[in-house]
C-alpha atoms as a PDB file:
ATOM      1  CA  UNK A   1      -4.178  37.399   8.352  1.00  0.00           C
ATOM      2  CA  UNK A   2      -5.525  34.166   8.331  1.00  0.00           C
ATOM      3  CA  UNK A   3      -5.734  31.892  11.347  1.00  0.00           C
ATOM      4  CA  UNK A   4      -3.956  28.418  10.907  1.00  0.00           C
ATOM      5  CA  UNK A   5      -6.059  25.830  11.373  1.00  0.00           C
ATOM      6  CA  UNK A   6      -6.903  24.522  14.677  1.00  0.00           C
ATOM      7  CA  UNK A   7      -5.435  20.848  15.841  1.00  0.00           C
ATOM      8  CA  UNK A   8      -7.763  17.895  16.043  1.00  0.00           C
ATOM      9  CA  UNK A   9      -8.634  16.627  19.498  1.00  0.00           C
ATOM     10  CA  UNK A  10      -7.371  13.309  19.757  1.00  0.00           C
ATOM     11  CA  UNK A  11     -10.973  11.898  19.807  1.00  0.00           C
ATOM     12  CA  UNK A  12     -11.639  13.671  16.132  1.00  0.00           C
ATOM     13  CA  UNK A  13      -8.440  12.688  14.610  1.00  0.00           C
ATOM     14  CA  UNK A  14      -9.208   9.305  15.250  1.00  0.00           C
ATOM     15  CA  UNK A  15     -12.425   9.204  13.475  1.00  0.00           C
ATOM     16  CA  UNK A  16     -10.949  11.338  11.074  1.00  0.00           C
ATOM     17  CA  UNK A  17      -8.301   8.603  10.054  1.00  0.00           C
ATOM     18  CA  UNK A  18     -10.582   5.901  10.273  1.00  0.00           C
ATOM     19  CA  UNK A  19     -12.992   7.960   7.873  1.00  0.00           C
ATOM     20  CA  UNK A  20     -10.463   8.677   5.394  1.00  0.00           C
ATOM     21  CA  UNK A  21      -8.914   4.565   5.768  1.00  0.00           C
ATOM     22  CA  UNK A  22     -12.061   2.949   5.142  1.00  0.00           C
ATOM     23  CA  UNK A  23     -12.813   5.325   2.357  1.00  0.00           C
ATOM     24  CA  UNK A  24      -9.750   5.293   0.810  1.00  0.00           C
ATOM     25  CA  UNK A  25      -8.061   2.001   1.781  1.00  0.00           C
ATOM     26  CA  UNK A  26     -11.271  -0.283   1.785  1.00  0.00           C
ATOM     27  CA  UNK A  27      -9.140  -3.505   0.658  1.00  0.00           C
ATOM     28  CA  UNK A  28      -6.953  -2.595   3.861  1.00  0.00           C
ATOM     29  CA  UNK A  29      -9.240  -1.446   5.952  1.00  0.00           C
ATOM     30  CA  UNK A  30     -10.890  -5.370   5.824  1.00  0.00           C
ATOM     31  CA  UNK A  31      -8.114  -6.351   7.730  1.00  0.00           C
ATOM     32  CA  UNK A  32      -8.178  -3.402  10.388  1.00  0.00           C
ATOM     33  CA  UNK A  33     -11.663  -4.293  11.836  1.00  0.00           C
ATOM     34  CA  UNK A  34      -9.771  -7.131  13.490  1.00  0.00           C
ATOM     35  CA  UNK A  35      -7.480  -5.283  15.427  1.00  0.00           C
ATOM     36  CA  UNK A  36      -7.805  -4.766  18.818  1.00  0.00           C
ATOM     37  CA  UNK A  37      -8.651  -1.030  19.491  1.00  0.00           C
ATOM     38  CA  UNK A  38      -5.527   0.502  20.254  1.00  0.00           C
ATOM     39  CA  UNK A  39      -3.360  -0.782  17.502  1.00  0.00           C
ATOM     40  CA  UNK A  40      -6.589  -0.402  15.256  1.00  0.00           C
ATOM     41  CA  UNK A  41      -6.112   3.175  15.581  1.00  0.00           C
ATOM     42  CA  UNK A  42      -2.474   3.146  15.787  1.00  0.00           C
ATOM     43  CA  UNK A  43      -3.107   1.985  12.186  1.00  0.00           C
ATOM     44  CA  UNK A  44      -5.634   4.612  11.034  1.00  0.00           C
ATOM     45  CA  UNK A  45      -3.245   6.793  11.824  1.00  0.00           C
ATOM     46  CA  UNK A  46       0.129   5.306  10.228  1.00  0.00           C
ATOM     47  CA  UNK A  47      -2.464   4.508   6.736  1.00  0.00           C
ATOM     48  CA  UNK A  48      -3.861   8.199   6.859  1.00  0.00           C
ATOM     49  CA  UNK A  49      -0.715   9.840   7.385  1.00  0.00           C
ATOM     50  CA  UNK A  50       1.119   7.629   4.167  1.00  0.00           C
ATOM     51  CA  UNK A  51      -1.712   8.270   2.145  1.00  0.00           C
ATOM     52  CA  UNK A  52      -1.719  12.152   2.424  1.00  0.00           C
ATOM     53  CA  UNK A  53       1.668  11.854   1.270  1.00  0.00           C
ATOM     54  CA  UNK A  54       0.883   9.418  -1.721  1.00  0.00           C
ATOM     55  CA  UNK A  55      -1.856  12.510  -2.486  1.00  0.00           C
ATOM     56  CA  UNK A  56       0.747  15.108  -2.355  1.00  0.00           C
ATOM     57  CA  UNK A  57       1.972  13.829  -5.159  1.00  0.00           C
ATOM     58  CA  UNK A  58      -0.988  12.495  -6.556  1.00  0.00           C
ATOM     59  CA  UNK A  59      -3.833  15.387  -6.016  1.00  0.00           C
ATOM     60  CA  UNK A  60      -3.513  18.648  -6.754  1.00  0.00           C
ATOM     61  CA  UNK A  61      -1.460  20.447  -9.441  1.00  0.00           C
ATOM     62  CA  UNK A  62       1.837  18.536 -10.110  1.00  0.00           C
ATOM     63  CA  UNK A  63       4.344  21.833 -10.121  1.00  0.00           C
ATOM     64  CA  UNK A  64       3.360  22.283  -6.111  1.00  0.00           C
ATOM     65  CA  UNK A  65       3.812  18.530  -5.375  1.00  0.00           C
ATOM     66  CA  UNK A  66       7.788  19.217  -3.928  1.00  0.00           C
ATOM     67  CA  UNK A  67       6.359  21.739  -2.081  1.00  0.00           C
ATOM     68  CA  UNK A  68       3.327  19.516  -0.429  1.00  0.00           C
ATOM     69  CA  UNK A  69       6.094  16.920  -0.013  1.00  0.00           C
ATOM     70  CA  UNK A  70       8.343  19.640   1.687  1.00  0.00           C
ATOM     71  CA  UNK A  71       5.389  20.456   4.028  1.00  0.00           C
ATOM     72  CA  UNK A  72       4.222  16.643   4.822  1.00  0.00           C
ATOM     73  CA  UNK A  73       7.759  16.103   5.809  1.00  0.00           C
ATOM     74  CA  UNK A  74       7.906  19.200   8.489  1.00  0.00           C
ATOM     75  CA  UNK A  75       4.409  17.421   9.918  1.00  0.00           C
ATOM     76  CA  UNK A  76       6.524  14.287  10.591  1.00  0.00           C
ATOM     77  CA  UNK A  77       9.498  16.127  12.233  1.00  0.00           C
ATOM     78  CA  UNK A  78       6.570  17.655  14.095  1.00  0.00           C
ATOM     79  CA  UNK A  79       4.973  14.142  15.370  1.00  0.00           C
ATOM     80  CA  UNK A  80       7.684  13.268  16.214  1.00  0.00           C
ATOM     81  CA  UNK A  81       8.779  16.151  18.302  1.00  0.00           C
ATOM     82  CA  UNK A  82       5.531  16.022  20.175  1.00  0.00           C
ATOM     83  CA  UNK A  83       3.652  19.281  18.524  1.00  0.00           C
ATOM     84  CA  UNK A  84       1.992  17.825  15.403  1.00  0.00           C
ATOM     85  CA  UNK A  85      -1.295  19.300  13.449  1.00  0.00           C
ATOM     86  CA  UNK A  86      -2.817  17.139  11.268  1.00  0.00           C
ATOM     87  CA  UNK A  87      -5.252  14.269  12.566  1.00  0.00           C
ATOM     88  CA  UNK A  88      -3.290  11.471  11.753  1.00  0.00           C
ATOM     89  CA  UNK A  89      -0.315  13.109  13.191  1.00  0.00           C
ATOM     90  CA  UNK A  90      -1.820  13.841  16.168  1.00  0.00           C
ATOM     91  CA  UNK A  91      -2.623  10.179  16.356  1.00  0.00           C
ATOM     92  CA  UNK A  92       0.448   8.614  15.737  1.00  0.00           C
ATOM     93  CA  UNK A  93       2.312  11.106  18.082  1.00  0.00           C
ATOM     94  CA  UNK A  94      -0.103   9.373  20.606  1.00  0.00           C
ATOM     95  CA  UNK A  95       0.742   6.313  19.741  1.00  0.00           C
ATOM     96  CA  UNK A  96       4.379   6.259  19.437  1.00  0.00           C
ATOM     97  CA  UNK A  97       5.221   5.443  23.061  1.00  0.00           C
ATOM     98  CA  UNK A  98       3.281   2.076  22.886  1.00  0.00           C
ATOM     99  CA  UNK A  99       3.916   1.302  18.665  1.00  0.00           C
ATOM    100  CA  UNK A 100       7.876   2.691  18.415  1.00  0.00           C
ATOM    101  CA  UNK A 101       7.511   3.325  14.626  1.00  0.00           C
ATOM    102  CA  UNK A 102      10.548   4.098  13.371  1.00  0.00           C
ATOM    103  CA  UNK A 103      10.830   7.874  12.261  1.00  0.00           C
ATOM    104  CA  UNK A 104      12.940   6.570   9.139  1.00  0.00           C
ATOM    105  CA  UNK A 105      10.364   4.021   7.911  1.00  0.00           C
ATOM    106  CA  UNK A 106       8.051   7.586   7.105  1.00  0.00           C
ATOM    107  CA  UNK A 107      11.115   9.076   5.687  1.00  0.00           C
ATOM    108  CA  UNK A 108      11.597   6.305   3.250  1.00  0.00           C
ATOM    109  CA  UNK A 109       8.248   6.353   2.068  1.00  0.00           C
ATOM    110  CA  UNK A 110       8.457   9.942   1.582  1.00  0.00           C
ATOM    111  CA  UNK A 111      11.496   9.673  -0.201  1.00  0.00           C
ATOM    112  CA  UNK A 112       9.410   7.109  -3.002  1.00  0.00           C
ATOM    113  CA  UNK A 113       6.852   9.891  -3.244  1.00  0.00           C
ATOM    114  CA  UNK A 114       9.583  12.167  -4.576  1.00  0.00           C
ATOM    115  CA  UNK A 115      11.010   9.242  -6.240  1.00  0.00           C
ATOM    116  CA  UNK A 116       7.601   9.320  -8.758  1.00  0.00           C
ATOM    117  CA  UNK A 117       8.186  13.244  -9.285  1.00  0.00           C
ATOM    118  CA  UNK A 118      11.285  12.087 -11.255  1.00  0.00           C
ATOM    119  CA  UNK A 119      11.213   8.874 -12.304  1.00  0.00           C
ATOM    120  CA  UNK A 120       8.204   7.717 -14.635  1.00  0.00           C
ATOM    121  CA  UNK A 121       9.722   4.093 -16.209  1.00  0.00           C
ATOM    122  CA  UNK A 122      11.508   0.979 -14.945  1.00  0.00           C
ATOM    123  CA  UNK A 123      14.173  -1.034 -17.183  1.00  0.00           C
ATOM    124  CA  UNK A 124      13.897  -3.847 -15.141  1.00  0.00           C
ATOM    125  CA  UNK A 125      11.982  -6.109 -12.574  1.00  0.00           C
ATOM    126  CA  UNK A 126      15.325  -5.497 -10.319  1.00  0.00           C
ATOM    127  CA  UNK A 127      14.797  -1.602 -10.569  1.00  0.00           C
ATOM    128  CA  UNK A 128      10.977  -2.114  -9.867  1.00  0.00           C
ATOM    129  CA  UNK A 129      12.050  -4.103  -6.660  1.00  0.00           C
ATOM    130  CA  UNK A 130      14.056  -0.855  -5.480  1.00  0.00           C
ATOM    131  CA  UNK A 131      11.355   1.462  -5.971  1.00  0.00           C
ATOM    132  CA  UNK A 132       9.396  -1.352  -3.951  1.00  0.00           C
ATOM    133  CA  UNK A 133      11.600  -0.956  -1.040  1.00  0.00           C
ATOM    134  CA  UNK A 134      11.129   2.566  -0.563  1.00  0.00           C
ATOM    135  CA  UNK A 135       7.137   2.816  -0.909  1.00  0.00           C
ATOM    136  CA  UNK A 136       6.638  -0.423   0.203  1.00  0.00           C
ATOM    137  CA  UNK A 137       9.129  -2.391   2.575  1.00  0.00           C
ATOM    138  CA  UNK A 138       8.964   1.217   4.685  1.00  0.00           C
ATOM    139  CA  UNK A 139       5.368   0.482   5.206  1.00  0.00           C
ATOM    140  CA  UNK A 140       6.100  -3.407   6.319  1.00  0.00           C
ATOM    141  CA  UNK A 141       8.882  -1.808   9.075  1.00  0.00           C
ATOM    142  CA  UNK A 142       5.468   0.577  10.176  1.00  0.00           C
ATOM    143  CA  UNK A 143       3.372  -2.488  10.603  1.00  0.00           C
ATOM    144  CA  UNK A 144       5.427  -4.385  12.462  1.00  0.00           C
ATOM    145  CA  UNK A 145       6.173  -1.939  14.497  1.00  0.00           C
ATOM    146  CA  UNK A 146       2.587  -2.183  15.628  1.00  0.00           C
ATOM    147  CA  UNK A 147       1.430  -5.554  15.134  1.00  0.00           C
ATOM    148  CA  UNK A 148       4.698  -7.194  16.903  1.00  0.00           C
ATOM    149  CA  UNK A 149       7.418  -8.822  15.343  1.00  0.00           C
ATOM    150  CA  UNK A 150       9.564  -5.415  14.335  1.00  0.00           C
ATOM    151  CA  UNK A 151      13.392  -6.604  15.439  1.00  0.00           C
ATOM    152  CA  UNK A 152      12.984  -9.969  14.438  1.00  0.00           C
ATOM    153  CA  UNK A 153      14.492 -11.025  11.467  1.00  0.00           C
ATOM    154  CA  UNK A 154      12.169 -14.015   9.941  1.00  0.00           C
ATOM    155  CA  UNK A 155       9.332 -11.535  10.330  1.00  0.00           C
ATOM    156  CA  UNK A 156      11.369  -8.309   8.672  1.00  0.00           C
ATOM    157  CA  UNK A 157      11.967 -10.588   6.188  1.00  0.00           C
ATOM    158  CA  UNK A 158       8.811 -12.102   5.482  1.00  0.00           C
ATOM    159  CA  UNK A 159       6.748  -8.727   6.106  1.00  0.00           C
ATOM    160  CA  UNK A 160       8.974  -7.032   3.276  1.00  0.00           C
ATOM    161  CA  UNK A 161       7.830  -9.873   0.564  1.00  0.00           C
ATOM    162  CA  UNK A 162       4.435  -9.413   2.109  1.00  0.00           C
ATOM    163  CA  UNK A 163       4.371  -5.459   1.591  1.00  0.00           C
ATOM    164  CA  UNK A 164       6.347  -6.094  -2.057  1.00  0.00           C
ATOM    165  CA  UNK A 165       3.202  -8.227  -2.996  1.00  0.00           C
ATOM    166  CA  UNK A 166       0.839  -5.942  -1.919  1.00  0.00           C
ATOM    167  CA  UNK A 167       2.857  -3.098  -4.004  1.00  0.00           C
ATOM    168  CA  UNK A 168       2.865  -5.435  -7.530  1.00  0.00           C
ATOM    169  CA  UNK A 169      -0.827  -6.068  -6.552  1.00  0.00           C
ATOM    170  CA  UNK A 170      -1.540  -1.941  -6.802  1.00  0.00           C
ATOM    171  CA  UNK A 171       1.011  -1.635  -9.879  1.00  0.00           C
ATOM    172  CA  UNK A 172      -1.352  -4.429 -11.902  1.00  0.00           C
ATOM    173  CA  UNK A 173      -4.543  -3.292 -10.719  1.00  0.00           C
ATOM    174  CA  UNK A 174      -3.753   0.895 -11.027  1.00  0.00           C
ATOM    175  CA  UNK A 175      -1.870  -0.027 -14.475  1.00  0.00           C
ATOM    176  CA  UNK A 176      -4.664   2.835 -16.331  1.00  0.00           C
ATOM    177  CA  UNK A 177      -4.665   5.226 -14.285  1.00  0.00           C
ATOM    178  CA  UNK A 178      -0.262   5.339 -14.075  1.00  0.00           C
ATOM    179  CA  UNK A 179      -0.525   5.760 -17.670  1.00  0.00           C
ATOM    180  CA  UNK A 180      -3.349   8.943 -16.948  1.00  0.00           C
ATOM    181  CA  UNK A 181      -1.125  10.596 -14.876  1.00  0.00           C
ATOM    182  CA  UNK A 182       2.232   9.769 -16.972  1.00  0.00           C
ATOM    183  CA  UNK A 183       3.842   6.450 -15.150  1.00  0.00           C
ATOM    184  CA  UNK A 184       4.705   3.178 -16.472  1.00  0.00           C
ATOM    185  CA  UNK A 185       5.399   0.640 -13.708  1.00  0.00           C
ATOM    186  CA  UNK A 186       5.344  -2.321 -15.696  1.00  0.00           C
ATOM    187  CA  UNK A 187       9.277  -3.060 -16.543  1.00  0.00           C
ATOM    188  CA  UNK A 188      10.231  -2.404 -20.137  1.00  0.00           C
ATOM    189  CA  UNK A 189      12.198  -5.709 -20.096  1.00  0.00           C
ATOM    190  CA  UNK A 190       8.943  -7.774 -19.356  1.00  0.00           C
ATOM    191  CA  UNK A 191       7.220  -5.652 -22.581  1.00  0.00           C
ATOM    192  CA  UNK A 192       9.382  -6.974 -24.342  1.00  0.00           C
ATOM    193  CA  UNK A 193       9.625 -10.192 -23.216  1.00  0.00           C
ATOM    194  CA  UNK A 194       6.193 -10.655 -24.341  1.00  0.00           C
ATOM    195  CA  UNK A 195       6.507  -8.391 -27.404  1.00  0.00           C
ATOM    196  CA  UNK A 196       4.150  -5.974 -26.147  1.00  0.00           C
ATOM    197  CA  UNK A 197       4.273  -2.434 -27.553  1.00  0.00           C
ATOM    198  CA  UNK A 198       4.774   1.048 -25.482  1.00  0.00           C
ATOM    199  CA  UNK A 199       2.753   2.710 -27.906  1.00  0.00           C
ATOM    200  CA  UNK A 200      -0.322   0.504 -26.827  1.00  0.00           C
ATOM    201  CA  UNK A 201       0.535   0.893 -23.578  1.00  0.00           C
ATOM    202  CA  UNK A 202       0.520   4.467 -23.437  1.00  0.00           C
ATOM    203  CA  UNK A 203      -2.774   4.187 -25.783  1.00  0.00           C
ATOM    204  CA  UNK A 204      -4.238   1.946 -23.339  1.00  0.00           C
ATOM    205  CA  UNK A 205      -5.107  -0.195 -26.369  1.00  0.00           C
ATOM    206  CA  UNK A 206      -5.696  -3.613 -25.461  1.00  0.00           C
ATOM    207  CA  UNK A 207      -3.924  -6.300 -27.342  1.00  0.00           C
ATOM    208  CA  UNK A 208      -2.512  -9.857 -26.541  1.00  0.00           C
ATOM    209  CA  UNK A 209       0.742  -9.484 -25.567  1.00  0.00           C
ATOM    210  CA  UNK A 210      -0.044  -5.990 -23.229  1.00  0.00           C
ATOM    211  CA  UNK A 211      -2.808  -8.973 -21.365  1.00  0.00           C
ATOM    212  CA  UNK A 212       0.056 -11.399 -21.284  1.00  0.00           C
ATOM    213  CA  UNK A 213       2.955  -8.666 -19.281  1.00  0.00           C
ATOM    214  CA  UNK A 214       0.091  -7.561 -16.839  1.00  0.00           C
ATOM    215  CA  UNK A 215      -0.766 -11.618 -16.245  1.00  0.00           C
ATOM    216  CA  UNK A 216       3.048 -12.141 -15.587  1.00  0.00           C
ATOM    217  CA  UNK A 217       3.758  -9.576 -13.116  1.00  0.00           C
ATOM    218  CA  UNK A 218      -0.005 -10.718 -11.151  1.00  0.00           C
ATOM    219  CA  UNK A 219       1.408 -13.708 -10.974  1.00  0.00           C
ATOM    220  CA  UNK A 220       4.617 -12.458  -9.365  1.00  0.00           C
ATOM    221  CA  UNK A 221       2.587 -10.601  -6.802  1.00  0.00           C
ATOM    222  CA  UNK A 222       1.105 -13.899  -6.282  1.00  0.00           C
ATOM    223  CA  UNK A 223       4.484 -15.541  -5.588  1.00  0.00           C
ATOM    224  CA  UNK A 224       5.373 -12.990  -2.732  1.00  0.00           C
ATOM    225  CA  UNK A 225       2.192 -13.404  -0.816  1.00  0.00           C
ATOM    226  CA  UNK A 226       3.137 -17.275  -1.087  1.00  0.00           C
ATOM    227  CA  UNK A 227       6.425 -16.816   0.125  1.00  0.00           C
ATOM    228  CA  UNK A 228       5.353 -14.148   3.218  1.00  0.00           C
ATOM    229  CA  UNK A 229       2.736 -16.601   4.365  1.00  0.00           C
ATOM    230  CA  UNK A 230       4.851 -16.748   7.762  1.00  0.00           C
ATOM    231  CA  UNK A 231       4.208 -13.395   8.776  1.00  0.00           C
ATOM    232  CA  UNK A 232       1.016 -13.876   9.680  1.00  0.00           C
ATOM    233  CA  UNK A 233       2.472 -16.486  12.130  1.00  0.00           C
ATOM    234  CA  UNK A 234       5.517 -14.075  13.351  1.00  0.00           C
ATOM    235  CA  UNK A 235       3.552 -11.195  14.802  1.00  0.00           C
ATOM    236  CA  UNK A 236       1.626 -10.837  17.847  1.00  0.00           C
ATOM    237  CA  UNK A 237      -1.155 -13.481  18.077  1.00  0.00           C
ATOM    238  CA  UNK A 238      -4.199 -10.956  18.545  1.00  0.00           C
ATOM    239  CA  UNK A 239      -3.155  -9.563  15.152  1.00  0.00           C
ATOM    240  CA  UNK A 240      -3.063 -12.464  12.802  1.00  0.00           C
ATOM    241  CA  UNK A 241      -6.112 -12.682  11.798  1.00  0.00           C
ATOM    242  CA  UNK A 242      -5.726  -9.230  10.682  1.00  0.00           C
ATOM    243  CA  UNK A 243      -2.975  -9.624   8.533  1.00  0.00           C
ATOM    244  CA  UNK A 244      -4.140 -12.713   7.017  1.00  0.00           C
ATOM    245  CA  UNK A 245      -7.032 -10.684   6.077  1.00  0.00           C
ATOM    246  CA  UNK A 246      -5.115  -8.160   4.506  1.00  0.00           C
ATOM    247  CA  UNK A 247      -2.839 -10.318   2.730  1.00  0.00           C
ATOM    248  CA  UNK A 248      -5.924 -12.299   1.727  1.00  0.00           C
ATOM    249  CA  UNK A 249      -7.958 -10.075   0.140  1.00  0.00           C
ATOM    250  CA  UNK A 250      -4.816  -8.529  -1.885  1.00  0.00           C
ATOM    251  CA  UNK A 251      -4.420 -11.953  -3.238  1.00  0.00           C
ATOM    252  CA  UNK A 252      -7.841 -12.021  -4.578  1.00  0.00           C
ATOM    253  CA  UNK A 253      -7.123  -9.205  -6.313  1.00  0.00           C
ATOM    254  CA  UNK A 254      -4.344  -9.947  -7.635  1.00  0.00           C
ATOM    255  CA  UNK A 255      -6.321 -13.240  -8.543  1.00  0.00           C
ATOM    256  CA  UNK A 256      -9.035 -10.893 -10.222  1.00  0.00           C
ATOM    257  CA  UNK A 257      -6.434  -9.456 -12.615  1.00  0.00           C
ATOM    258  CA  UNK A 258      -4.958 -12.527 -13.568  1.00  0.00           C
ATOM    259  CA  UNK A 259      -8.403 -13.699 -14.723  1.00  0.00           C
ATOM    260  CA  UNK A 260      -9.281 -10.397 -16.476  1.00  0.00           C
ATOM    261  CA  UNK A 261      -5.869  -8.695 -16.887  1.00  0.00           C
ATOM    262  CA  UNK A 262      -6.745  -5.852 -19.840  1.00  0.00           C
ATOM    263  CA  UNK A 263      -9.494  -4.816 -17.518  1.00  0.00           C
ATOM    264  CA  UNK A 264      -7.155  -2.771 -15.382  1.00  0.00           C
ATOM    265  CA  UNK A 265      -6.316  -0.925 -18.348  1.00  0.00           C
ATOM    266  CA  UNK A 266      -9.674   0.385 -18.542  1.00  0.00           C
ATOM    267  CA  UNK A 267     -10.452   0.784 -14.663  1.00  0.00           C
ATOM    268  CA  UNK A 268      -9.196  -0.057 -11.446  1.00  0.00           C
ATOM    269  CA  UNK A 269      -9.546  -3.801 -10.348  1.00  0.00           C
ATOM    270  CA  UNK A 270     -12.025  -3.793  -7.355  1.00  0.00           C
ATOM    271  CA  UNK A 271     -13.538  -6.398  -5.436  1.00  0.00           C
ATOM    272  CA  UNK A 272     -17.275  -6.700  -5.019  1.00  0.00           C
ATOM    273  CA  UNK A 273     -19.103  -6.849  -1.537  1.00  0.00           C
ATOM    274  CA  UNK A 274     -20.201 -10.397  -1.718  1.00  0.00           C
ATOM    275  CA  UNK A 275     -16.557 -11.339  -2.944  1.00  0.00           C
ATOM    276  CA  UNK A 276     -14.839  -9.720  -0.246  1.00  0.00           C
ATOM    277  CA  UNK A 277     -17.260 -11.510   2.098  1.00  0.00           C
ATOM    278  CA  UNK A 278     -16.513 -14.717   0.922  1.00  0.00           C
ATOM    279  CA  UNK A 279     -13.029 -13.645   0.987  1.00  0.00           C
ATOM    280  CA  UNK A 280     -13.606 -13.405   4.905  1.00  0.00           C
ATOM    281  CA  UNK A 281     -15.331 -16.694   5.100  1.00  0.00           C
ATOM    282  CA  UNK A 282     -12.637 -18.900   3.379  1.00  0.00           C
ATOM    283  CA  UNK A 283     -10.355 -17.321   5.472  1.00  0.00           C
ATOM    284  CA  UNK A 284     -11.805 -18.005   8.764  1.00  0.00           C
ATOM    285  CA  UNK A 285     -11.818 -21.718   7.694  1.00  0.00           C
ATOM    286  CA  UNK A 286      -7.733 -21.454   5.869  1.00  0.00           C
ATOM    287  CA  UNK A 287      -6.110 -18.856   6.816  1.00  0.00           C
ATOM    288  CA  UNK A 288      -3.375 -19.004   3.466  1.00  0.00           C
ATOM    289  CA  UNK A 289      -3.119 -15.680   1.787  1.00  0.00           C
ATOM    290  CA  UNK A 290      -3.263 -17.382  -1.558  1.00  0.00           C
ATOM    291  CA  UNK A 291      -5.888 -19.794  -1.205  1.00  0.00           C
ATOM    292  CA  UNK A 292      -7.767 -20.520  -4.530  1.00  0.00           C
ATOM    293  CA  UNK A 293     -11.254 -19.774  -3.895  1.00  0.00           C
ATOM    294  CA  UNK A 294     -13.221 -19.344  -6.822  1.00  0.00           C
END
């Protein structure tokens, strides 16, 4: 018989999370080095433990993703009832008596995984929006919860178009590798707004009007991190900076698409090292997400 695998100490499961955040979530994890240690860890945890469920579904052979889903959601009833076994569970379940993250803000993100085992296309920009609230908004309520403002409703508010920006910013940069693995995020209604063709699409064939659909829905991401530049205001004052940062360098992605949108057919949109730096810099001088700075 073999042995189950031993729990992480909590002193491994945090490096453990911040391994797997900075390797994984480097546009993020910009953002985290700002955070005072405990709710820098809080939010290792809360990123690792949402991105092994995005690779349940992601990773691995696609008929045993319910099943990996099945299990990730057992590890959160576990966290939350104190006896968890992976090492950002055992993290959060640290955490939770100082961050109060609600146990239905996982659930919801969870229940978006699943939501991409079925659903593979998106009529409209409305329908897009509703598969935004369950991957995204879910992970606004988490960060709140640990950067401060969770309860108040000007920061709910403004932290949901902040995490719905940060969502269309990984649907127009990812748009290549959806199509790889089957997915079409870009609505159908704004293909054919611009008379853009499925087929090419699917074909990853770069053409005019497929440049013109990815340009339009950047610059809606772009929109949203206008309009949720008060969140950064809204939450405790020893995470701002943080959150500008990570709203910040989103938005020069986002940017980076819009100035080279058929790109992200080809690969995923990725800042370099000196552009992320002078991301920083700008932003230590303005703190807007959207600033222009190129």
């Amino acid at each position: 018989m073999t042995a189950a695998p031993a729990v992480p100490d909590l002193s491994s499961a945090h490096r453990a999370n911040r391994v797997l955040t900075h390797r994984a979530g480097a546009n993020f994890s910009v953002g985290f080095r700002f955070l005072p240690k405990e709710r820098r860890q809080a939010v290792y945890a809360a990123y690792a433990w949402c991105r092994a469920a995005d690779d349940a579904v992601d990773e691995g052979d696609p008929a045993g993703a319910p099943a990996r889903l099945d299990a990730w959601a057992r590890e959160l009833d576990a966290v939350y009832g104190g006896s968890p076994s992976s090492p950002s569970g055992v993290a959060l379940a640290e955490a939770l008596p100082r961050f109060p993250i609600p146990k239905s803000a996982f659930e919801g993100l969870l229940a978006g995984c699943r939501q991409d085992l079925v659903r593979t296309r998106y009529e409209t920009f409305e329908e897009l929006l509703g598969y935004c609230d369950l991957v995204a908004s879910t992970i606004s309520t988490i960060s709140l919860a640990i950067f401060g403002g969770l309860g108040d409703a000007r920061a709910e508010a403004r932290g949901r178009e902040l995490a719905t920006a940060l969502q269309l910013t990984n649907i127009v940069r990812d748009v290549g590798e959806d199509v790889a693995r089957g997915r079409v995020y870009l609505p159908l209604e704004d293909l054919e707004r611009f008379g853009a063709k499925a087929e090419d699409l699917l074909a990853l064939r770069p053409t005019p009007a497929l440049a013109d659909v990815v340009r339009w829905e950047a610059g809606r991401a772009l929109s949203y991190f206008h309009a949720a530049e008060p969140v950064k205001d809204l939450v405790d004052r020893e995470c701002r900076f943080a959150v500008t940062m990570m709203g910040g360098i989103y938005a020069e992605v986002a940017r980076e698409v819009l100035a080279r949108p058929l790109e992200t057919l080809q690969r995923r949109i990725a800042l370099s090292t000196p552009r992320k730096v002078r991301a920083v810099l700008v932003r230590l001088l303005d703190r807007r997400f959207d600033r222009i700075s190129d």
